[in-house]
PDB file of N, CA and C in Angstrom:
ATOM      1  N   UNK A   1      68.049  96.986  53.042  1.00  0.00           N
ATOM      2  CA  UNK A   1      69.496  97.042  53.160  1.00  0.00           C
ATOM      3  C   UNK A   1      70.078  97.630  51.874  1.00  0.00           C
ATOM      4  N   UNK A   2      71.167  98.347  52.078  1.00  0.00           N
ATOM      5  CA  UNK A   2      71.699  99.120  50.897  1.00  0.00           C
ATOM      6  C   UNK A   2      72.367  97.870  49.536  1.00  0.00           C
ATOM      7  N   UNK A   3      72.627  98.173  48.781  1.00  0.00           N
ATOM      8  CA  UNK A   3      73.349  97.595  47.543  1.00  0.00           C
ATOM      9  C   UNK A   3      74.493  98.160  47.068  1.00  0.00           C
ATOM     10  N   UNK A   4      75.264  97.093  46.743  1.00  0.00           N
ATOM     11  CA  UNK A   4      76.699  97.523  46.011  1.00  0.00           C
ATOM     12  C   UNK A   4      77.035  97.505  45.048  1.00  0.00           C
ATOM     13  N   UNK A   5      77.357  98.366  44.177  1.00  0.00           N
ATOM     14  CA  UNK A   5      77.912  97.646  42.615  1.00  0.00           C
ATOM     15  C   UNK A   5      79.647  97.784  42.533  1.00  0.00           C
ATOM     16  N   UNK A   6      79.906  96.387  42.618  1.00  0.00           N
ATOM     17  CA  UNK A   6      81.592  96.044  42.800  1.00  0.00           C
ATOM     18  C   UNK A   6      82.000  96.033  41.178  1.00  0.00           C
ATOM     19  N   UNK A   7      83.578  96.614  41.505  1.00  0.00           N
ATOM     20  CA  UNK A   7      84.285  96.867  39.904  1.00  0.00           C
ATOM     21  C   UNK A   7      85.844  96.555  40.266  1.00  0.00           C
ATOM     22  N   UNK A   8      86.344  95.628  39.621  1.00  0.00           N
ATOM     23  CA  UNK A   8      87.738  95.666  39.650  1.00  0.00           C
ATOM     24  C   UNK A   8      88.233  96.045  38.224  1.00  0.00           C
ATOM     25  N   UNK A   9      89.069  96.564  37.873  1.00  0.00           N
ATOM     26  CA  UNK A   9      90.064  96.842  36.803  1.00  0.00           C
ATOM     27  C   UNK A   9      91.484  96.864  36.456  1.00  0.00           C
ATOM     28  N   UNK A  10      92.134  96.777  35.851  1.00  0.00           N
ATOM     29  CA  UNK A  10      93.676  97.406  35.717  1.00  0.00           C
ATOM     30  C   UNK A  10      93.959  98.688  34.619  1.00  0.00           C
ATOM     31  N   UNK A  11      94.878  99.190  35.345  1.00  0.00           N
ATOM     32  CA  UNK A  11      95.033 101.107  34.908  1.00  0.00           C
ATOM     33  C   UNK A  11      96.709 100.732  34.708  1.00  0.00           C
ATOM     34  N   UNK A  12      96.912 101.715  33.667  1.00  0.00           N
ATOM     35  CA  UNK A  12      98.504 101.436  33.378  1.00  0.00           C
ATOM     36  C   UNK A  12      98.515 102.595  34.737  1.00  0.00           C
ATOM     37  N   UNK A  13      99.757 101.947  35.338  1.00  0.00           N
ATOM     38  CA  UNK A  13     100.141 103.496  36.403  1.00  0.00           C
ATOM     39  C   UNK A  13     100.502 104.640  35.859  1.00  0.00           C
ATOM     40  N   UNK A  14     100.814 104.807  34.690  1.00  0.00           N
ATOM     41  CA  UNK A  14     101.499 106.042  34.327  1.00  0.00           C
ATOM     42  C   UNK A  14      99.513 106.979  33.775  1.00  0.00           C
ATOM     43  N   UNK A  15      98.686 106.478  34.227  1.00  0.00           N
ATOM     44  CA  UNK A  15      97.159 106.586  34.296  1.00  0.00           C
ATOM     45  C   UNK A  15      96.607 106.820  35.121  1.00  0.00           C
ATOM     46  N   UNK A  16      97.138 106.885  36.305  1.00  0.00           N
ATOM     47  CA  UNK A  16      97.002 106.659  37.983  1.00  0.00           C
ATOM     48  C   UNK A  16      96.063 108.467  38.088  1.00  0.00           C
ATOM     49  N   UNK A  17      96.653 110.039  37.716  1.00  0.00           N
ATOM     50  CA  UNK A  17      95.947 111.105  37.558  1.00  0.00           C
ATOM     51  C   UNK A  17      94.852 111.033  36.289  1.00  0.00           C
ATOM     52  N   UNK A  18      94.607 110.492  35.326  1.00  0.00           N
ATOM     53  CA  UNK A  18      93.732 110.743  34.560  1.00  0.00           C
ATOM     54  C   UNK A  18      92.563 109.766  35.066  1.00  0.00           C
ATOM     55  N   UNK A  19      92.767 108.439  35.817  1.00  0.00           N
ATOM     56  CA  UNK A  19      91.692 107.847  35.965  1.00  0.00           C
ATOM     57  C   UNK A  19      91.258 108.348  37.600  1.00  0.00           C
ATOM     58  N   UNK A  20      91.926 109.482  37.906  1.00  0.00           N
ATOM     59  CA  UNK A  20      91.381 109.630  39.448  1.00  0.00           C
ATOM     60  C   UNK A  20      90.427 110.512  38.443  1.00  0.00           C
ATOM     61  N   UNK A  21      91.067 111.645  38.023  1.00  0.00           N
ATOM     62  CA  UNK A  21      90.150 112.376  37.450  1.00  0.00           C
ATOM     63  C   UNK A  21      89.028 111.883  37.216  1.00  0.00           C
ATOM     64  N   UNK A  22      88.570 111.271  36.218  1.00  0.00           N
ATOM     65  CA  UNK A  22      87.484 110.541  35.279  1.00  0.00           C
ATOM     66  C   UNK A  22      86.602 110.258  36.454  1.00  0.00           C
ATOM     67  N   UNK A  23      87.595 109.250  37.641  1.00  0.00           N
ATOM     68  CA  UNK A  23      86.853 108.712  38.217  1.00  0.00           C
ATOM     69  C   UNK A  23      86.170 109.445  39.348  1.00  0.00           C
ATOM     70  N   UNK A  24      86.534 110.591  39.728  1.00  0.00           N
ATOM     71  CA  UNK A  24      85.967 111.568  40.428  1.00  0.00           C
ATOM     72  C   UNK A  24      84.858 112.314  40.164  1.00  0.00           C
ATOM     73  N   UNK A  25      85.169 112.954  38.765  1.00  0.00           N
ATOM     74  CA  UNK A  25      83.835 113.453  38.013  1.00  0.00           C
ATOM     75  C   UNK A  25      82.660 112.198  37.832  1.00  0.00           C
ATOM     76  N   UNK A  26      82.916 110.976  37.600  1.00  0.00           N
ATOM     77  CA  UNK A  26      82.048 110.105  37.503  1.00  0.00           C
ATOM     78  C   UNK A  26      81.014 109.734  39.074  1.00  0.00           C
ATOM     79  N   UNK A  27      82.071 109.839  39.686  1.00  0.00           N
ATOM     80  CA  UNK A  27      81.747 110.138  41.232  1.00  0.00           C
ATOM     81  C   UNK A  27      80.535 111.137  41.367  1.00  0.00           C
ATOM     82  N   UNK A  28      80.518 111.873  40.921  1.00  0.00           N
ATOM     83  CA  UNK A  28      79.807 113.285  41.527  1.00  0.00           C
ATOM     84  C   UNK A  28      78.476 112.758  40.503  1.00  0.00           C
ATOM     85  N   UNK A  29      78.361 111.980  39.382  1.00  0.00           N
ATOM     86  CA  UNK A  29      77.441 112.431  38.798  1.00  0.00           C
ATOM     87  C   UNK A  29      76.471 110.954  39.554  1.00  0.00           C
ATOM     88  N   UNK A  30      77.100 109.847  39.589  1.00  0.00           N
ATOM     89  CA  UNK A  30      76.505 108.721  40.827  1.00  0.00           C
ATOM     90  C   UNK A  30      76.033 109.416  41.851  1.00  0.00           C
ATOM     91  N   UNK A  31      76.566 110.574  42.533  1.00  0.00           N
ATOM     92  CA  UNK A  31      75.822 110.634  43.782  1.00  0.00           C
ATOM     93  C   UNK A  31      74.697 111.612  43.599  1.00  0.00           C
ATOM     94  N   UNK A  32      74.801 112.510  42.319  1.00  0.00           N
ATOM     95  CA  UNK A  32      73.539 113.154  42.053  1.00  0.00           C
ATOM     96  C   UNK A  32      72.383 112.431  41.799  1.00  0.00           C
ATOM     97  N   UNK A  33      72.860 111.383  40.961  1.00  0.00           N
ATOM     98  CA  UNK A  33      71.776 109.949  41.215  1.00  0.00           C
ATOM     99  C   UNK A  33      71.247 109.030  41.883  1.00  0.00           C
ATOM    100  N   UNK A  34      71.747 109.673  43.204  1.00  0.00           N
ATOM    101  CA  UNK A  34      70.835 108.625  44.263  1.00  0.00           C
ATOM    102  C   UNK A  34      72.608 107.827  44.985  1.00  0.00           C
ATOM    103  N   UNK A  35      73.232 107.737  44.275  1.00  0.00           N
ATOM    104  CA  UNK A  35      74.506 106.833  45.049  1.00  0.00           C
ATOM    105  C   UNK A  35      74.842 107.385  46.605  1.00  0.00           C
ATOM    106  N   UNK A  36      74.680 106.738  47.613  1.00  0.00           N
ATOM    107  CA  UNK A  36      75.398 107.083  49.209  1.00  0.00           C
ATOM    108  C   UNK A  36      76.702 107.542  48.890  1.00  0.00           C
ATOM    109  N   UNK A  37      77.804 106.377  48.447  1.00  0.00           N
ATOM    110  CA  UNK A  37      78.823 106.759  48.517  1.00  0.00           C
ATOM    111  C   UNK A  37      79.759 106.051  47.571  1.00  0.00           C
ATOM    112  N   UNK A  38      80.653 106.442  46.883  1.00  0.00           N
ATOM    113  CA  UNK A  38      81.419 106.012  45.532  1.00  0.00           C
ATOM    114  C   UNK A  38      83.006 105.723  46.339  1.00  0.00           C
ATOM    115  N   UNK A  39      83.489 104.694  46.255  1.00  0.00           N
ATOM    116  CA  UNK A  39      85.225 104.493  46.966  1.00  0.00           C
ATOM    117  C   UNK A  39      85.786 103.942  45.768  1.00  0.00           C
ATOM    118  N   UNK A  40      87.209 104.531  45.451  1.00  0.00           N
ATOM    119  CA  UNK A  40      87.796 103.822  44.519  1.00  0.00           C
ATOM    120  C   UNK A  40      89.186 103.633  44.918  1.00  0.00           C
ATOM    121  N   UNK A  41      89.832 102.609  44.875  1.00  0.00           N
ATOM    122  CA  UNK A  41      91.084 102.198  45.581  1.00  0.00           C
ATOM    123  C   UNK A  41      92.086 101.812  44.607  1.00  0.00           C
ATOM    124  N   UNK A  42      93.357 102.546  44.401  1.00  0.00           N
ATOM    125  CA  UNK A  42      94.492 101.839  43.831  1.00  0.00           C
ATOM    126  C   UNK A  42      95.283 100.953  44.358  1.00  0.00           C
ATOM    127  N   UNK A  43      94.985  99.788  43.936  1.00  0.00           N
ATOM    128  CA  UNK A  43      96.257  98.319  44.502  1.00  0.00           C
ATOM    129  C   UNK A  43      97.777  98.938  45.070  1.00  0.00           C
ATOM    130  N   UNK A  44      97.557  98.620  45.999  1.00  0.00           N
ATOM    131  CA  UNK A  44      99.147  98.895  46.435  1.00  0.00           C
ATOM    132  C   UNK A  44      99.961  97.707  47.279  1.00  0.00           C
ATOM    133  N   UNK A  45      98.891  96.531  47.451  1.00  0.00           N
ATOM    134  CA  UNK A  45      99.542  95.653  48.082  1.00  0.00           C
ATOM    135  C   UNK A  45      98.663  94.370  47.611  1.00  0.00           C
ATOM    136  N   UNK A  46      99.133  94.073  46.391  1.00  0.00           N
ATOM    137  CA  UNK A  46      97.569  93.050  45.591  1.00  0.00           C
ATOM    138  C   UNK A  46      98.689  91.874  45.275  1.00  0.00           C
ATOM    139  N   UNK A  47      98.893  90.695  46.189  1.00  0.00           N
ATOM    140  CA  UNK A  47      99.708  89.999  45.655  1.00  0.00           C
ATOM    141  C   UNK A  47      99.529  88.611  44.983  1.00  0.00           C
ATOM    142  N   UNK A  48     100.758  88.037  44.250  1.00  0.00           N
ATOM    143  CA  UNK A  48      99.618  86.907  43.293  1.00  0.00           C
ATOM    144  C   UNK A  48      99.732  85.763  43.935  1.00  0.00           C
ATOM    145  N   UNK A  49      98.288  85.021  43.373  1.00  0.00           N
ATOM    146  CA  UNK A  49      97.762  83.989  44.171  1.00  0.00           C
ATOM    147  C   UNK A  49      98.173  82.583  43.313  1.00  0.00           C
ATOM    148  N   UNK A  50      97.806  81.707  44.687  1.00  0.00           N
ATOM    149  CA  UNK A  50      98.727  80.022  43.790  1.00  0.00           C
ATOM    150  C   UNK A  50      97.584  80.336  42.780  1.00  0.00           C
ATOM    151  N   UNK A  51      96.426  79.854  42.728  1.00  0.00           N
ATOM    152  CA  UNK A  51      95.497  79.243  42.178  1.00  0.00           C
ATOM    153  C   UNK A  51      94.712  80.968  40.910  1.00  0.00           C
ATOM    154  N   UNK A  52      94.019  82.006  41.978  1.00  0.00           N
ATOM    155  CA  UNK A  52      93.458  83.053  41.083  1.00  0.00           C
ATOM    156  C   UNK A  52      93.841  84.097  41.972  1.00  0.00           C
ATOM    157  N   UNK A  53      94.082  85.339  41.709  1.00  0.00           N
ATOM    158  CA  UNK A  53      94.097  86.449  42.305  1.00  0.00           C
ATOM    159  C   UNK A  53      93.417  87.690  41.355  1.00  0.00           C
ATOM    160  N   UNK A  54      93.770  89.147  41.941  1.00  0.00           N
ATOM    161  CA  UNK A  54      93.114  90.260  41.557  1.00  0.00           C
ATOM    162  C   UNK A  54      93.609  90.522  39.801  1.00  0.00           C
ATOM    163  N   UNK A  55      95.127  90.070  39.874  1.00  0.00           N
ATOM    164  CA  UNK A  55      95.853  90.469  38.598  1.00  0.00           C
ATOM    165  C   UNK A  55      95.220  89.278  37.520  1.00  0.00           C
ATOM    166  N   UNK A  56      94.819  88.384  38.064  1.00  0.00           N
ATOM    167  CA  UNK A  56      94.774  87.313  37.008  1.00  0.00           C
ATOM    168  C   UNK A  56      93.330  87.586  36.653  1.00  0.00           C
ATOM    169  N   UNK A  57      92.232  88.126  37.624  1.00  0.00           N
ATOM    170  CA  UNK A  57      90.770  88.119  36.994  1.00  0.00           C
ATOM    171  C   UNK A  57      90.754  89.692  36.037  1.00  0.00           C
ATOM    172  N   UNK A  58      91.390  90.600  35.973  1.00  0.00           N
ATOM    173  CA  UNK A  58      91.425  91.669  34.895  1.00  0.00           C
ATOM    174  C   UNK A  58      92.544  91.119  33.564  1.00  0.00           C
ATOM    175  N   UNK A  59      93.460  89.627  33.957  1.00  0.00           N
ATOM    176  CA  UNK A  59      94.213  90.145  32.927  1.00  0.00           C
ATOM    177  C   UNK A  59      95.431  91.369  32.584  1.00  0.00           C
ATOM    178  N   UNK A  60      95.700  91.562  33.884  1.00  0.00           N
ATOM    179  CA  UNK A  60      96.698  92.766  34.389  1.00  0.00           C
ATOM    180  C   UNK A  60      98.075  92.665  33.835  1.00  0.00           C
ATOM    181  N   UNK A  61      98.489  93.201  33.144  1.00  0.00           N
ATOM    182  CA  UNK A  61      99.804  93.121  32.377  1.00  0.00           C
ATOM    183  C   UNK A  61     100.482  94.095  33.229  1.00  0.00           C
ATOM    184  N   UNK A  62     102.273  93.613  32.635  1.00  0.00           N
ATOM    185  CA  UNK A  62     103.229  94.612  33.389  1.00  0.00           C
ATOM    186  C   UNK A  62     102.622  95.853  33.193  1.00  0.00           C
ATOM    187  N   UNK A  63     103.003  96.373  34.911  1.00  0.00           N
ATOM    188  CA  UNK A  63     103.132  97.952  34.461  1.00  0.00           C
ATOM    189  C   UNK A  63     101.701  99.330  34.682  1.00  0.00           C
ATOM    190  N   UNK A  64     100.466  97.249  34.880  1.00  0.00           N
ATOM    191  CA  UNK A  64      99.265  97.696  35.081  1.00  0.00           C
ATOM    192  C   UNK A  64      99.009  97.365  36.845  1.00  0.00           C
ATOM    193  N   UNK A  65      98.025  98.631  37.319  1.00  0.00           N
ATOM    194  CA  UNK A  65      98.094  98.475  39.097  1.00  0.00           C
ATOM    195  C   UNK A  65      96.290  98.143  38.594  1.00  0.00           C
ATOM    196  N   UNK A  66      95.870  97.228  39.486  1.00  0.00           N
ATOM    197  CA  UNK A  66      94.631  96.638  40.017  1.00  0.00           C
ATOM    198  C   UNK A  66      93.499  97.918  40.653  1.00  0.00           C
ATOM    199  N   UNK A  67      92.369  98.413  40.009  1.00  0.00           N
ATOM    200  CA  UNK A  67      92.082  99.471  40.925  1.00  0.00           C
ATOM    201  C   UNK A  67      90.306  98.090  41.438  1.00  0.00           C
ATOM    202  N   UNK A  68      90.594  98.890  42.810  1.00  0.00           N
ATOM    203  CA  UNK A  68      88.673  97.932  43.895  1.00  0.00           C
ATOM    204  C   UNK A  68      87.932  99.154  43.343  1.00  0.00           C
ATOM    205  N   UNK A  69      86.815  99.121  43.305  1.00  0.00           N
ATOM    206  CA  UNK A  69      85.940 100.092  43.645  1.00  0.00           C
ATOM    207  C   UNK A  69      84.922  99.720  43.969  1.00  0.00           C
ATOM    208  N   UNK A  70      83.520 100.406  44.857  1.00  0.00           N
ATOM    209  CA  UNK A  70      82.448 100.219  44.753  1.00  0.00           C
ATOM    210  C   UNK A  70      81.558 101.296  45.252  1.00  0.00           C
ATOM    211  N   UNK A  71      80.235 101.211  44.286  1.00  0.00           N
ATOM    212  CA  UNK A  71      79.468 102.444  45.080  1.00  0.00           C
ATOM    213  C   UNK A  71      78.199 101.691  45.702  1.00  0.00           C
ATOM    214  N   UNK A  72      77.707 102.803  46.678  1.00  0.00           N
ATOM    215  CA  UNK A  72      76.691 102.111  47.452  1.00  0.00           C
ATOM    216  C   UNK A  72      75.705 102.758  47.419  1.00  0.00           C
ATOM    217  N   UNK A  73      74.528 102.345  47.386  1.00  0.00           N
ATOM    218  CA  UNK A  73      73.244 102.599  46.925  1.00  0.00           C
ATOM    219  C   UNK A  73      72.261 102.626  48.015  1.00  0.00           C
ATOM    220  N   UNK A  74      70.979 103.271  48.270  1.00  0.00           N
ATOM    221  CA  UNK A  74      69.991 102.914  48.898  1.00  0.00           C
ATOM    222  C   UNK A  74      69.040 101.520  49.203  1.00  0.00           C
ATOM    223  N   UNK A  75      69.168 101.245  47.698  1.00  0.00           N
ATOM    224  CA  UNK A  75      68.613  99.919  47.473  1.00  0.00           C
ATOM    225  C   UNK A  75      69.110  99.555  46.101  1.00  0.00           C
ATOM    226  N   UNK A  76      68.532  98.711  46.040  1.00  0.00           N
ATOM    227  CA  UNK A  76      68.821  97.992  44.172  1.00  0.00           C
ATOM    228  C   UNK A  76      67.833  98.979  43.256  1.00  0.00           C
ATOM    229  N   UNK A  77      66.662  99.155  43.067  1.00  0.00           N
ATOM    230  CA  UNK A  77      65.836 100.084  42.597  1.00  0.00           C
ATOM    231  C   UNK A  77      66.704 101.458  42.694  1.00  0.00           C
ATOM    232  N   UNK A  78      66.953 101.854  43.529  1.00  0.00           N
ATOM    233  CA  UNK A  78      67.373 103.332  43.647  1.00  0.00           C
ATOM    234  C   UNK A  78      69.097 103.261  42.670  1.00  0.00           C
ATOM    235  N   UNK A  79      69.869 101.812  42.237  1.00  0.00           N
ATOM    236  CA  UNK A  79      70.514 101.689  42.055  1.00  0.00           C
ATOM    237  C   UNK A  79      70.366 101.305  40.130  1.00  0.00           C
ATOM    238  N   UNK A  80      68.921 101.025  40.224  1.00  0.00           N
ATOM    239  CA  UNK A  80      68.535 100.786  38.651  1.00  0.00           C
ATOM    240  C   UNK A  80      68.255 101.945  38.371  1.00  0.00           C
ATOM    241  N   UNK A  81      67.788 102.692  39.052  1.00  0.00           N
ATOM    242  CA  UNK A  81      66.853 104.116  38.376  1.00  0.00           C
ATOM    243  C   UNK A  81      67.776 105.373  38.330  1.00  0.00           C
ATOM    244  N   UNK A  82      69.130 105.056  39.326  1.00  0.00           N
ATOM    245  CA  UNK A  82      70.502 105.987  39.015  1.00  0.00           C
ATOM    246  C   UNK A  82      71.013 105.509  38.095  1.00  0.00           C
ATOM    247  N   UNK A  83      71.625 104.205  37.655  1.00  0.00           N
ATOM    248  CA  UNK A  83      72.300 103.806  36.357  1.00  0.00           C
ATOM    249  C   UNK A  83      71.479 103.858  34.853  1.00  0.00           C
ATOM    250  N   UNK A  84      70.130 104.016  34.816  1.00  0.00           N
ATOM    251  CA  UNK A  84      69.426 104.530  33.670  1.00  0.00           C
ATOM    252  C   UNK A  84      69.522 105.963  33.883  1.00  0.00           C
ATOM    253  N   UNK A  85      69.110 106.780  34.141  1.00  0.00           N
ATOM    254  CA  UNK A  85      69.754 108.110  34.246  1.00  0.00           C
ATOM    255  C   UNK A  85      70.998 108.711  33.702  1.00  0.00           C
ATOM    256  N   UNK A  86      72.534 107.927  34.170  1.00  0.00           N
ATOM    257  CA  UNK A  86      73.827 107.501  34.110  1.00  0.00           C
ATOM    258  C   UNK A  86      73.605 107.588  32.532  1.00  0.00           C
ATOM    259  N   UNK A  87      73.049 106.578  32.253  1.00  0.00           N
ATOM    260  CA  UNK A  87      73.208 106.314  30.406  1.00  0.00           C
ATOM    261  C   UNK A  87      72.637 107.099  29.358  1.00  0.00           C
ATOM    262  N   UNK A  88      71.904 107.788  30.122  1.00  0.00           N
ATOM    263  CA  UNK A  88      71.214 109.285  29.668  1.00  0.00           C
ATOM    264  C   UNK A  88      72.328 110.473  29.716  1.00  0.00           C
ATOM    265  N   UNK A  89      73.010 110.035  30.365  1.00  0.00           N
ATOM    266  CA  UNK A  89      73.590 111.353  30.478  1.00  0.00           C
ATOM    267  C   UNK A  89      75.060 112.040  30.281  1.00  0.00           C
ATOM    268  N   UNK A  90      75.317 113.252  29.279  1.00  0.00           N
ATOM    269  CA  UNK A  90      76.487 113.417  28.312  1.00  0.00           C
ATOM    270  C   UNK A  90      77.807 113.066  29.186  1.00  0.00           C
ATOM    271  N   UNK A  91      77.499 113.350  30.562  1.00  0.00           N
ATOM    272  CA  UNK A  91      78.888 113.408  31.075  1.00  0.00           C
ATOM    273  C   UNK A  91      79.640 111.986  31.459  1.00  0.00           C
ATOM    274  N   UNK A  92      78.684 111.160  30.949  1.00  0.00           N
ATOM    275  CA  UNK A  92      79.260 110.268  31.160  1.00  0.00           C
ATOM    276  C   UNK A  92      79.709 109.196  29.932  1.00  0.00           C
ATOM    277  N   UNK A  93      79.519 110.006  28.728  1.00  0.00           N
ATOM    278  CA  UNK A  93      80.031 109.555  27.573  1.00  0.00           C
ATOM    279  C   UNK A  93      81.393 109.789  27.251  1.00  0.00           C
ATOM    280  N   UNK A  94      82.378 109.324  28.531  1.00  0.00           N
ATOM    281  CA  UNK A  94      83.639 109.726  28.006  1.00  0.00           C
ATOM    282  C   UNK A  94      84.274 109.137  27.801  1.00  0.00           C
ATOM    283  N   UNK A  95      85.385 108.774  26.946  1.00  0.00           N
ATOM    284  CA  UNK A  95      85.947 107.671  26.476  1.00  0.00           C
ATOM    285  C   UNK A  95      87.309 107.273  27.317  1.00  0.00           C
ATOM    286  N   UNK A  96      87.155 106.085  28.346  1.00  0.00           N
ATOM    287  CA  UNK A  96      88.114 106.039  29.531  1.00  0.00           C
ATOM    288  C   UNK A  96      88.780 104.441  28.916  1.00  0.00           C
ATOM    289  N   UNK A  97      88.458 104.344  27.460  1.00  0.00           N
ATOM    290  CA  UNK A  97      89.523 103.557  26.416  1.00  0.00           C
ATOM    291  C   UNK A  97      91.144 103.976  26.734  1.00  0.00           C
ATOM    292  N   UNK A  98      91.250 105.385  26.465  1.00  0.00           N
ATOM    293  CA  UNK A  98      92.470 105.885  26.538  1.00  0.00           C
ATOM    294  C   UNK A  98      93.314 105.657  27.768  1.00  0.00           C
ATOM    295  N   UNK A  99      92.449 105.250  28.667  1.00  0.00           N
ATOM    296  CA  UNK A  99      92.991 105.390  29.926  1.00  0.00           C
ATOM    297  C   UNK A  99      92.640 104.498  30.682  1.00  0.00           C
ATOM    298  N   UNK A 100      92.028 103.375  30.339  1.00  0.00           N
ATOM    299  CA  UNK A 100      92.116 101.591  30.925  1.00  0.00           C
ATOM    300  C   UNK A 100      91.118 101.139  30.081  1.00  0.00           C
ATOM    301  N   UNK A 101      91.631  99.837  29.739  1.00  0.00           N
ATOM    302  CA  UNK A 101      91.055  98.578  28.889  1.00  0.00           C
ATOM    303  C   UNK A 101      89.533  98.236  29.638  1.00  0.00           C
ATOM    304  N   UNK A 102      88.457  98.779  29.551  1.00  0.00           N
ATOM    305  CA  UNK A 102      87.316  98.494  30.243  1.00  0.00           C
ATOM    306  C   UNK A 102      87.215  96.692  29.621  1.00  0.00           C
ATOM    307  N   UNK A 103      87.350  96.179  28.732  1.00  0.00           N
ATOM    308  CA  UNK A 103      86.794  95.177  28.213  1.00  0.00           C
ATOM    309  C   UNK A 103      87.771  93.605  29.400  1.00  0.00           C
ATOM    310  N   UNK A 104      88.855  94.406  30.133  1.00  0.00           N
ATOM    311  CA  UNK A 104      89.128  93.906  31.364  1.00  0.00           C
ATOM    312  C   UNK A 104      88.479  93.904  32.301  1.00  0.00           C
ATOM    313  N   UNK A 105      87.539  94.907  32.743  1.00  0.00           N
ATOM    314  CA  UNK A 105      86.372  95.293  33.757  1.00  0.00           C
ATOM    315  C   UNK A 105      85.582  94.067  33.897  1.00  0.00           C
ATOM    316  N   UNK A 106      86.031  93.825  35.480  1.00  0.00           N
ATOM    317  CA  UNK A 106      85.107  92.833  36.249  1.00  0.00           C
ATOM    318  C   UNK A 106      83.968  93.534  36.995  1.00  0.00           C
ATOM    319  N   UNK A 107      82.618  93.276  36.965  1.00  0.00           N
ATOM    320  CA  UNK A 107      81.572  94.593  37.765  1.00  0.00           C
ATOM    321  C   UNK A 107      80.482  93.272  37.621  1.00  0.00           C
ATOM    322  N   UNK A 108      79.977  94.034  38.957  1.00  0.00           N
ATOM    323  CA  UNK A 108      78.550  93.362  39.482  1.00  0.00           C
ATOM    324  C   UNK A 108      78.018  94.054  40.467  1.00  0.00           C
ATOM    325  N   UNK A 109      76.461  93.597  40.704  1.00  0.00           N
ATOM    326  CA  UNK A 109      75.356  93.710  41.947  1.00  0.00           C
ATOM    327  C   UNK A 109      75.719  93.185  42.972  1.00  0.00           C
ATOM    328  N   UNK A 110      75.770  93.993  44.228  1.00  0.00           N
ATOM    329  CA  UNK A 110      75.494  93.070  45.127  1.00  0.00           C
ATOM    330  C   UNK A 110      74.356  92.987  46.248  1.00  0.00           C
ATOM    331  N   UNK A 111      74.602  92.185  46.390  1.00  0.00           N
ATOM    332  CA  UNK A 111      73.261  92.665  48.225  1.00  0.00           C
ATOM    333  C   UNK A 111      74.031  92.581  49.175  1.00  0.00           C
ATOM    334  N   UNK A 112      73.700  93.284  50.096  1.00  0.00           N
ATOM    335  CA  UNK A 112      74.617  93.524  51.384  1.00  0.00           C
ATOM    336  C   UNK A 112      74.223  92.004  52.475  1.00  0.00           C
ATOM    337  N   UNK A 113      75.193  91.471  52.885  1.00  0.00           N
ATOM    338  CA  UNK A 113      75.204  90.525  53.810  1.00  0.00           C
ATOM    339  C   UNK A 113      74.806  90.912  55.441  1.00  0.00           C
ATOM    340  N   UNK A 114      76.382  91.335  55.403  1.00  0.00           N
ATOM    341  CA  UNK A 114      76.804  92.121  56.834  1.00  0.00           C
ATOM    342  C   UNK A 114      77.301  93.255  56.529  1.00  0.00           C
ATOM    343  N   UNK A 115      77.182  94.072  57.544  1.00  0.00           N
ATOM    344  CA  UNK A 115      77.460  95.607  57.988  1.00  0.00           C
ATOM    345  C   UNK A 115      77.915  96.063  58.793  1.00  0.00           C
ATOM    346  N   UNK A 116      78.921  96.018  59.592  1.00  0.00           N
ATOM    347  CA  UNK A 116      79.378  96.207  60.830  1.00  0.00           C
ATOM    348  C   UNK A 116      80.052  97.731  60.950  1.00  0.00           C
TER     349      UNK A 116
END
């Protein structure tokens, strides 16, 4: 069964074209590595929760929109042996400081449950 690696973040909106960018080119170089398929979603309807929501696990300040993402993999292996590659490689040494607080970045493995 395929694997996921899930990422939530917050992007100031006035960031909304530089992190499609980034995140597009980053796109292309995941799927040269084995990735199926890369989705990245800007919050447009992320609302806050009694207890925890999307804004509260990044730490989302005014002004900042919530982005989902996840890419999907063949397997977990095919998903280790693309992200070593990834860290090898120049194009992905770019500094996306300027353009969202990664040290907000929520990311993980997953295994696929269901698939419908």
């Amino acid at each position: 069964m395929r694997y996921i690696d899930g990422f939530v973040a917050a992007v100031p909106a006035s960031n909304k074209e530089a992190y499609r960018k980034v995140a597009a080119d980053a796109a292309q170089v995941f799927k040269e590595y084995g990735a199926l398929r890369v989705v990245e979603c800007w919050g447009d309807d992320v609302p806050d929760g009694k207890v925890t929501d999307f804004k509260g696990a990044v730490k989302a300040e005014p002004g900042e929109i919530v982005v989902f993402s996840w890419i999907e993999w063949p397997s977990k292996a095919a998903r280790d042996a693309g992200n070593q590659k990834m860290m090898e490689d120049p194009r992905m040494k770019v500094n996306t400081g300027t353009i969202f607080d990664g040290k907000r970045m929520i990311y993980g493995g997953f295994e696929m449950l269901i698939d419908t």
